[in-house]
Structures are given as structure tokens and as C-alpha cells.
N, C-alpha and C. Protein backbone atom coordinates (compact mmCIF):
# COMPACT_ATOMS: atom_id res chain seq x y z
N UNK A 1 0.85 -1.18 0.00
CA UNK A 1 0.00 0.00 0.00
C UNK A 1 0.89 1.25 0.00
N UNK A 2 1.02 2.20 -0.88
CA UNK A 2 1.59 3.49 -0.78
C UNK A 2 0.62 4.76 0.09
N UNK A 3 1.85 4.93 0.74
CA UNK A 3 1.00 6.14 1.64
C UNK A 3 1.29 7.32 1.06
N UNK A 4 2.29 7.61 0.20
CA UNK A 4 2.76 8.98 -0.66
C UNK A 4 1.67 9.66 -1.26
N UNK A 5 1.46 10.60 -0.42
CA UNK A 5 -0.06 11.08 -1.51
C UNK A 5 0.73 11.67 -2.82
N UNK A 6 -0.96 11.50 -3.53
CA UNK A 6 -0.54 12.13 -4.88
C UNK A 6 -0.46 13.74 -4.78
N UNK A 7 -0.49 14.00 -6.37
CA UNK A 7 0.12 15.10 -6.76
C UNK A 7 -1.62 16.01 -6.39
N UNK A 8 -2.68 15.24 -6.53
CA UNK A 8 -3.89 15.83 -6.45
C UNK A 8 -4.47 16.48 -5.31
N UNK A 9 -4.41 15.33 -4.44
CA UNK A 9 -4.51 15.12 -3.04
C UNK A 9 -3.55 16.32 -2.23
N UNK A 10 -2.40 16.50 -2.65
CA UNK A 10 -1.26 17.63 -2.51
C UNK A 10 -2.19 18.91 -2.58
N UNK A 11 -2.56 19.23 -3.96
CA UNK A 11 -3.07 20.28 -4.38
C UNK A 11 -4.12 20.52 -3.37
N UNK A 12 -5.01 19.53 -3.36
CA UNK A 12 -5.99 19.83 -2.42
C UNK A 12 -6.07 20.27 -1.25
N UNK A 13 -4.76 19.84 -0.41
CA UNK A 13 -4.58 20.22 0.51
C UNK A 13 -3.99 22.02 0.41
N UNK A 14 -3.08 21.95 -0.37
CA UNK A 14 -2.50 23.62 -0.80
C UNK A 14 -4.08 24.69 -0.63
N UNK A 15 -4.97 23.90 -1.41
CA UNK A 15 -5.75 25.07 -2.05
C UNK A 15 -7.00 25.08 -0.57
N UNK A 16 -7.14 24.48 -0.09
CA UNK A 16 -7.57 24.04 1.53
C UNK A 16 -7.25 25.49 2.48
N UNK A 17 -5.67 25.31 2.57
CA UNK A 17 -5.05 26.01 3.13
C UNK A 17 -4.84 27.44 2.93
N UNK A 18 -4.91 27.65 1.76
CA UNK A 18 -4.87 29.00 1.02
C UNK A 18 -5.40 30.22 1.58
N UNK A 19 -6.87 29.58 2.01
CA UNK A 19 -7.68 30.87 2.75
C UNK A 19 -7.32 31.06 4.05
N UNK A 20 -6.88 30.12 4.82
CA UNK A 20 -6.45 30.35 5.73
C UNK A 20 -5.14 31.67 6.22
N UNK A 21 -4.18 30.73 4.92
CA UNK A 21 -2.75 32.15 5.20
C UNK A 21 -3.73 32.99 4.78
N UNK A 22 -4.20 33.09 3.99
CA UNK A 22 -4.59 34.83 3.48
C UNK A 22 -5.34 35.38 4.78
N UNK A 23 -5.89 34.98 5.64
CA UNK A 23 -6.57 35.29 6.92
C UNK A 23 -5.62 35.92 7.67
N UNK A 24 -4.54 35.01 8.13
CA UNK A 24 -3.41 35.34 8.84
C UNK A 24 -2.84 36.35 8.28
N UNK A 25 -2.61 36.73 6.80
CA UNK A 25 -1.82 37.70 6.57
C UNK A 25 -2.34 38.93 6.69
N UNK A 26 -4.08 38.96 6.17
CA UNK A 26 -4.63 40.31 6.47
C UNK A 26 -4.62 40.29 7.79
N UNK A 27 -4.71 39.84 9.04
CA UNK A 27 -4.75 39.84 10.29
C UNK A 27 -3.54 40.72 10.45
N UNK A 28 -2.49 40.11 10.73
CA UNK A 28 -1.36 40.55 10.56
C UNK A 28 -1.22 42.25 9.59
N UNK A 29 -1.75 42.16 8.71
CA UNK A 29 -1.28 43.48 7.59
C UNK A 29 -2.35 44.44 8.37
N UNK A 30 -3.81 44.30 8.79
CA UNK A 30 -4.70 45.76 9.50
C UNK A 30 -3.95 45.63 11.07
N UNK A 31 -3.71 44.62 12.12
CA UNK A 31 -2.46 45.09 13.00
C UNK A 31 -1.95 46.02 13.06
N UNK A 32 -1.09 45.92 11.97
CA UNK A 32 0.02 46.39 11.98
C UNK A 32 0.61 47.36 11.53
N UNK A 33 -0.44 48.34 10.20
CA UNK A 33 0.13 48.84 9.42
C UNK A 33 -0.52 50.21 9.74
N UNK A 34 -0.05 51.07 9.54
CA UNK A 34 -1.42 52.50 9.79
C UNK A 34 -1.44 52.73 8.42
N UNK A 35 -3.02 53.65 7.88
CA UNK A 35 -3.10 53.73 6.81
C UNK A 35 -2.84 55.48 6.79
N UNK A 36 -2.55 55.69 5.18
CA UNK A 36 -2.03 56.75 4.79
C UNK A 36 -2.63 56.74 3.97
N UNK A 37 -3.16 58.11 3.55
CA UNK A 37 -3.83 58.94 2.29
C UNK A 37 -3.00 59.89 1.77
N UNK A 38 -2.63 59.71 0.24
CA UNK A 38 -2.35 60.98 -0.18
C UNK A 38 -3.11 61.63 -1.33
N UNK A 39 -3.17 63.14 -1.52
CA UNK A 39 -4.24 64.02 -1.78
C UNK A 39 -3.38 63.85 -3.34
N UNK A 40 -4.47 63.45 -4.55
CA UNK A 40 -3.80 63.55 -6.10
C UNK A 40 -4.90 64.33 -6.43
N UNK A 41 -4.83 65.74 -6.96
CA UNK A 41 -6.10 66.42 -7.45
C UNK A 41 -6.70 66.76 -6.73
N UNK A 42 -8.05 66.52 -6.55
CA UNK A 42 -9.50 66.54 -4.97
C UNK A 42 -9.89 64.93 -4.78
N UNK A 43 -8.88 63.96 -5.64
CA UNK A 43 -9.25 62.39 -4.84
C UNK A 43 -8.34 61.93 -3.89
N UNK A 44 -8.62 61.60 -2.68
CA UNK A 44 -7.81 60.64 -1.99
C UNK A 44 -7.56 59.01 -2.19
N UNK A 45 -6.22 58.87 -2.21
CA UNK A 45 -5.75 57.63 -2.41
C UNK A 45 -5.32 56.82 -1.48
N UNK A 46 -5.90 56.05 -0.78
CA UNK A 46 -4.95 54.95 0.17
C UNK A 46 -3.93 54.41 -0.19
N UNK A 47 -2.84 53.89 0.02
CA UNK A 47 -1.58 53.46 -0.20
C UNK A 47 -1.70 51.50 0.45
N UNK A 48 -2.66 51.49 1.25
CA UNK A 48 -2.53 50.31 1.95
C UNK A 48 -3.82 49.27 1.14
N UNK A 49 -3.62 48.55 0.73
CA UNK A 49 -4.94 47.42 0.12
C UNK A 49 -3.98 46.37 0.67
N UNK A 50 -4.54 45.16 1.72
CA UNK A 50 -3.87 43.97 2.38
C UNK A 50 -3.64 43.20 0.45
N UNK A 51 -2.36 42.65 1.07
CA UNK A 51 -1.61 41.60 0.09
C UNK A 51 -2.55 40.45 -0.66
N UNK A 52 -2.59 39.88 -1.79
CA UNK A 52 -3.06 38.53 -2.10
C UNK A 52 -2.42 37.46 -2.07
N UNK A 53 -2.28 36.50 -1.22
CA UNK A 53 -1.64 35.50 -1.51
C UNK A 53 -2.40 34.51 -2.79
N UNK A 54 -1.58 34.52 -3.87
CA UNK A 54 -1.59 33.87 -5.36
C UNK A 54 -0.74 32.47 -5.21
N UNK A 55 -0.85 31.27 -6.27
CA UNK A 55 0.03 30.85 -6.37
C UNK A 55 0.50 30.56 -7.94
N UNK A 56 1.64 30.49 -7.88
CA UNK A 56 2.02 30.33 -9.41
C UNK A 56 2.28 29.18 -9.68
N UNK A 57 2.24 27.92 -10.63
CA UNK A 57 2.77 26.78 -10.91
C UNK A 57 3.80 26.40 -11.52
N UNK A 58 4.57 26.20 -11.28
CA UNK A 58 5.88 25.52 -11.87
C UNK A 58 6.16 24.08 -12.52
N UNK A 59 6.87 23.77 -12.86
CA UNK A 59 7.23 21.99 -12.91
C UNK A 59 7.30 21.31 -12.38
N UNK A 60 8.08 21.43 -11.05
CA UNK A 60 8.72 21.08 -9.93
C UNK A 60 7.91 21.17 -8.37
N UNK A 61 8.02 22.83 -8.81
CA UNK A 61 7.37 23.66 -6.96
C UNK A 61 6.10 24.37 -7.84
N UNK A 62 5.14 24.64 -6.46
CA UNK A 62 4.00 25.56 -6.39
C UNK A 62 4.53 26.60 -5.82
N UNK A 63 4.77 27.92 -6.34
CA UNK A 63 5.07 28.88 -5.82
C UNK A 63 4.51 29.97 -5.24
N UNK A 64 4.36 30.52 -3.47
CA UNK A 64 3.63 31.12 -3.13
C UNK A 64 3.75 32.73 -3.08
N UNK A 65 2.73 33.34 -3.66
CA UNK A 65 3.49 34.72 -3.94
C UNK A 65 2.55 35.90 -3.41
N UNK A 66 3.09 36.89 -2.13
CA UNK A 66 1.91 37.81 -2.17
C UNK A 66 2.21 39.31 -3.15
N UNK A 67 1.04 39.46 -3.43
CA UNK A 67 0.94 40.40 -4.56
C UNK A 67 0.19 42.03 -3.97
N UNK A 68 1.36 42.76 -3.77
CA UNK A 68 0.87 44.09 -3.63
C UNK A 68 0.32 44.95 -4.37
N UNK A 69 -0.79 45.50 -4.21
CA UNK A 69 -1.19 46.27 -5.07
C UNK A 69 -1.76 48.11 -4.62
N UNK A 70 -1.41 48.88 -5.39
CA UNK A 70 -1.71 50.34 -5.11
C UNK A 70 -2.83 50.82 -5.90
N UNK A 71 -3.22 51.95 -5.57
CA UNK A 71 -4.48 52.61 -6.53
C UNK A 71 -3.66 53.22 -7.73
N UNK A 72 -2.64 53.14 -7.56
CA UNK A 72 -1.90 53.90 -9.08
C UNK A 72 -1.92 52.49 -10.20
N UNK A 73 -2.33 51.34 -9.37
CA UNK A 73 -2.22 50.69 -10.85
C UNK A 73 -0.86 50.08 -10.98
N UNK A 74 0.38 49.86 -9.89
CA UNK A 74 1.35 49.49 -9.74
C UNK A 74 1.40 48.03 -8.78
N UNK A 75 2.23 46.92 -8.53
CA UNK A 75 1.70 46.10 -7.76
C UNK A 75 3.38 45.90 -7.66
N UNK A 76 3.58 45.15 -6.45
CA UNK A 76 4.67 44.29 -6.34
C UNK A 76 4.81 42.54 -6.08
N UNK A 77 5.24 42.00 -6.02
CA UNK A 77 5.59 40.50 -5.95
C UNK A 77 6.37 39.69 -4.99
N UNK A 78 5.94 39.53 -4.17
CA UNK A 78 7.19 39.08 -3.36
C UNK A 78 6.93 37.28 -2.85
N UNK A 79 8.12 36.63 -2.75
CA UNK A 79 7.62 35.49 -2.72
C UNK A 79 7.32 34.87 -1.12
N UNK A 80 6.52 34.09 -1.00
CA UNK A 80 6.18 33.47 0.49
C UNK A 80 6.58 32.43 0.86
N UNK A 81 6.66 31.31 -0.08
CA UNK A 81 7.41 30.19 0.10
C UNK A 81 7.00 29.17 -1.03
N UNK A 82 7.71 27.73 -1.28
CA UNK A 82 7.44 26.68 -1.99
C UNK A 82 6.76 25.65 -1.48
N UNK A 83 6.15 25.29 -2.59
CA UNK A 83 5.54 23.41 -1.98
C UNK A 83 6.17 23.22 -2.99
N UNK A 84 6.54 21.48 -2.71
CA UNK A 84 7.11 20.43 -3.84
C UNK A 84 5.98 20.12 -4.52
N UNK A 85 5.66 19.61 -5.89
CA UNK A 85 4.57 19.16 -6.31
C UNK A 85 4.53 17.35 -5.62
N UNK A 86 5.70 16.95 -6.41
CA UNK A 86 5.64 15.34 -5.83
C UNK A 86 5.36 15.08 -4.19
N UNK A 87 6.03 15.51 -3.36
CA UNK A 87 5.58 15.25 -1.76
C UNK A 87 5.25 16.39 -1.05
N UNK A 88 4.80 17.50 -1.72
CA UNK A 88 3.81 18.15 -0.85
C UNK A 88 4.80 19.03 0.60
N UNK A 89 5.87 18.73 -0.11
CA UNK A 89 7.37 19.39 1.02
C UNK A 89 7.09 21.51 1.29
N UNK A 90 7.38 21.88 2.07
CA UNK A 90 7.59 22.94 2.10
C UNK A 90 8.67 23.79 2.35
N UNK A 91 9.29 25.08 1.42
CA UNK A 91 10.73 25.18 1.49
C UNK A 91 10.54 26.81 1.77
N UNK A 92 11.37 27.35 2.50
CA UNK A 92 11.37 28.48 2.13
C UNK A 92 11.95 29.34 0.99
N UNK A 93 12.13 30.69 0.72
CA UNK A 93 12.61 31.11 -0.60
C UNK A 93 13.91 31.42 -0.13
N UNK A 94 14.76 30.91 -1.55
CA UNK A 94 16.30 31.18 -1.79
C UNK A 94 16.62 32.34 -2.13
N UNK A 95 15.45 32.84 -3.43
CA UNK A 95 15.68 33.85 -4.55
C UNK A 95 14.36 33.77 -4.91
N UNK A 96 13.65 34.78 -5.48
CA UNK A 96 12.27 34.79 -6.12
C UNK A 96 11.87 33.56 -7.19
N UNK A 97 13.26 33.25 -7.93
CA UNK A 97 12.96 31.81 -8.42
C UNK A 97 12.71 30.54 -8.39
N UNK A 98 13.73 30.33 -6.94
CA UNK A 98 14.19 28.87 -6.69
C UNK A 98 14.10 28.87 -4.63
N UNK A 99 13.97 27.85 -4.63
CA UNK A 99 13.37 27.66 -2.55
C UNK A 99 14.96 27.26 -2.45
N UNK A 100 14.97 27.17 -1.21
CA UNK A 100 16.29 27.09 -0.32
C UNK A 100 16.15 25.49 -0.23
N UNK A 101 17.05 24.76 -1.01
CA UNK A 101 17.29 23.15 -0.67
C UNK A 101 18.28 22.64 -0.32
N UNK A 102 19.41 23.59 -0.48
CA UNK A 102 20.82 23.32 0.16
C UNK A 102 21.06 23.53 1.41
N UNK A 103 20.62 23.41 2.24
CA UNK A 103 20.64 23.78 3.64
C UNK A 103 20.39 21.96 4.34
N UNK A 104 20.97 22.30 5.73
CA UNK A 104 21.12 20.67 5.96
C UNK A 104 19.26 20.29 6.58
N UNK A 105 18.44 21.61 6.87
CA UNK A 105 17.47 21.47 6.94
C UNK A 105 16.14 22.37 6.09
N UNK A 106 15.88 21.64 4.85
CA UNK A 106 15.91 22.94 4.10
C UNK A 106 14.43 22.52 3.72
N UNK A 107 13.74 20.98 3.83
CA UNK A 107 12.10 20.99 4.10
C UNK A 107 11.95 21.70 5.72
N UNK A 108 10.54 22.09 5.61
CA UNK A 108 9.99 23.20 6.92
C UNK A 108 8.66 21.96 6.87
N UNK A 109 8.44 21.58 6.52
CA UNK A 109 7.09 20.63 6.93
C UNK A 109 6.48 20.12 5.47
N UNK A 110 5.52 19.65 5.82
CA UNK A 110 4.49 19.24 4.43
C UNK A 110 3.11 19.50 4.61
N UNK A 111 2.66 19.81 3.51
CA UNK A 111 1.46 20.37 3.35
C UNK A 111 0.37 19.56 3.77
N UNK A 112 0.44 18.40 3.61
CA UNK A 112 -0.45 17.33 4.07
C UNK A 112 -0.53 16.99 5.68
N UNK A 113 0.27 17.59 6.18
CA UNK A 113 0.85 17.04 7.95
C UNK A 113 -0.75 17.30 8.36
N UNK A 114 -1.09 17.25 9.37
CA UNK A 114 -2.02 17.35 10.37
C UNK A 114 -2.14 18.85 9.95
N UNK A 115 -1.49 19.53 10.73
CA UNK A 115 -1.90 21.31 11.11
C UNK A 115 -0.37 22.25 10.42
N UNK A 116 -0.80 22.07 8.69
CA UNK A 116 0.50 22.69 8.07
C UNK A 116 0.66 24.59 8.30
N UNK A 117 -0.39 25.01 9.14
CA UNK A 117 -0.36 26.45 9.33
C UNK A 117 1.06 26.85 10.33
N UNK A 118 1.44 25.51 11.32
CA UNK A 118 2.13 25.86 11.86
C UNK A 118 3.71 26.30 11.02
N UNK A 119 3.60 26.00 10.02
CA UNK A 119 4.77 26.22 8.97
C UNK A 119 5.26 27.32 8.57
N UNK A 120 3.88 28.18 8.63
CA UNK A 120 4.14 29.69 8.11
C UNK A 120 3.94 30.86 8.95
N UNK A 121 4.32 32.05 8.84
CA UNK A 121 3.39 33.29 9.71
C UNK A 121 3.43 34.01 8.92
N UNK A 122 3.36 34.79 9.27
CA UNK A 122 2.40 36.03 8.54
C UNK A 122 3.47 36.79 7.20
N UNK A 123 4.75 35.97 7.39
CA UNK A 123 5.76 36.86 6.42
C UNK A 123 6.64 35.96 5.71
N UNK A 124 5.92 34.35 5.82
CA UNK A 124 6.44 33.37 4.47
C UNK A 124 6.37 32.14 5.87
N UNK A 125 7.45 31.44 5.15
CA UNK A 125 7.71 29.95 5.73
C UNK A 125 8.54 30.20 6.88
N UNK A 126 8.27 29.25 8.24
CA UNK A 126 9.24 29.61 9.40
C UNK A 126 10.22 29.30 9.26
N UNK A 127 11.58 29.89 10.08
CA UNK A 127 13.24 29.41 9.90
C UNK A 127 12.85 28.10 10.45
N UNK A 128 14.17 27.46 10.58
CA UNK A 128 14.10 26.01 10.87
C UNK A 128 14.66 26.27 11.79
N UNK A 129 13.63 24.88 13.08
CA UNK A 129 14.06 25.10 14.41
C UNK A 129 15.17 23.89 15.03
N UNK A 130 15.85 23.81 15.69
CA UNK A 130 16.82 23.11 15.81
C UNK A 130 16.48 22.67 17.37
């Protein structure tokens, strides 16, 4: 009997989870942030709209990305962390491209575990605890 979940079962769990970080992160982002208006013309503009956590697909990794966005119509990208597609592994980011695997502890958990929230907070994947 193989216990390796699939690649589906993986997903399912990712996309499960999804609403959750995004909970935690707006939690975290009205906390924390004070909002600012600045005056363009006679309209006021907020500067603050909470992040989207997106994910992008790869070959390999599911890549987690929150996506800033402004009223000018400008957004930024920053990455949150990886899942493996095959085992559902979770890595943190190396570089916006590629997760950190060279490290002697460089999975942070799996997506499938019991309670994979404990993996992340509010500003990507946790360091690894020793």
C-alpha cells in the first residue's frame, strides 16, 4: 500500500489552506500597518490594500506569492514560500525563483501534515528550528 499522496490530493490540501494564510496575513497586515492617504487632485488615495496570496505553478514547486497592489495601478511580488509538487514538502525562498534546498534542513514541513499552518506566519515559511 503506498502512503505517498498524490500530486492531487497535494493540491488539495495547498488550495484548503490558502484561505487560511490569506486570513493570517490580512490579520497581521490591519495590526500592523497604519493607513495613509495621499491628496492627487481633490481624490484621496490609500496606499494600503492587504496583500493577495496567489500561487504560481511551476514543474517542480508551487510557488507562493503575495501580490501588492496600489491605486496607481502598480503592484509588487514578493515570494512566500514553496511546496514540492511530488511530496507536498515545504521550502522556504532562496531567490524569487528557486526555494532554499541546500541547507542541511531545508524541508519546513508538508502540506499534508495534520496542522501545516504551523509552517508559516504572517511573512512566508518559518526558519528552521533546531
Amino acid at each position: 500500500m503506498n502512503t505517498q499522496p498524490t500530486e492531487l490530493e497535494i493540491e488539495f490540501c495547498l488550495t484548503n489552506l490558502l484561505p487560511e494564510l490569506q486570513l493570517m496575513v490580512i490579520d497581521h497586515y490591519t495590526t500592523y500597518s497604519t493607513p495613509t492617504q495621499m491628496v492627487v487632485g481633490k481624490t484621496f488615495l490609500s496606499h494600503l490594500k492587504p496583500p493577495q496570496l496567489v500561487i504560481d505553478k511551476g514543474r517542480v514547486y508551487w510557488k507562493l506569492v503575495l501580490e501588492n497592489q496600489n491605486d496607481f495601478g502598480g503592484h509588487s511580488r514578493t515570494v512566500y514560500g514553496f511546496v514540492r509538487r511530488k511530496d507536498g514538502a515545504i521550502f522556504r525562498a532562496a531567490t524569487y525563483r528557486r526555494p532554499q534546498t541546500e541547507t542541511k534542513s531545508a524541508i519546513r514541513g508538508y502540506i499534508t501534515d495534520e496542522s501545516p499552518l504551523e509552517y508559516f506566519t504572517p511573512h512566508g515559511v518559518i526558519y528552521a528550528q533546531y
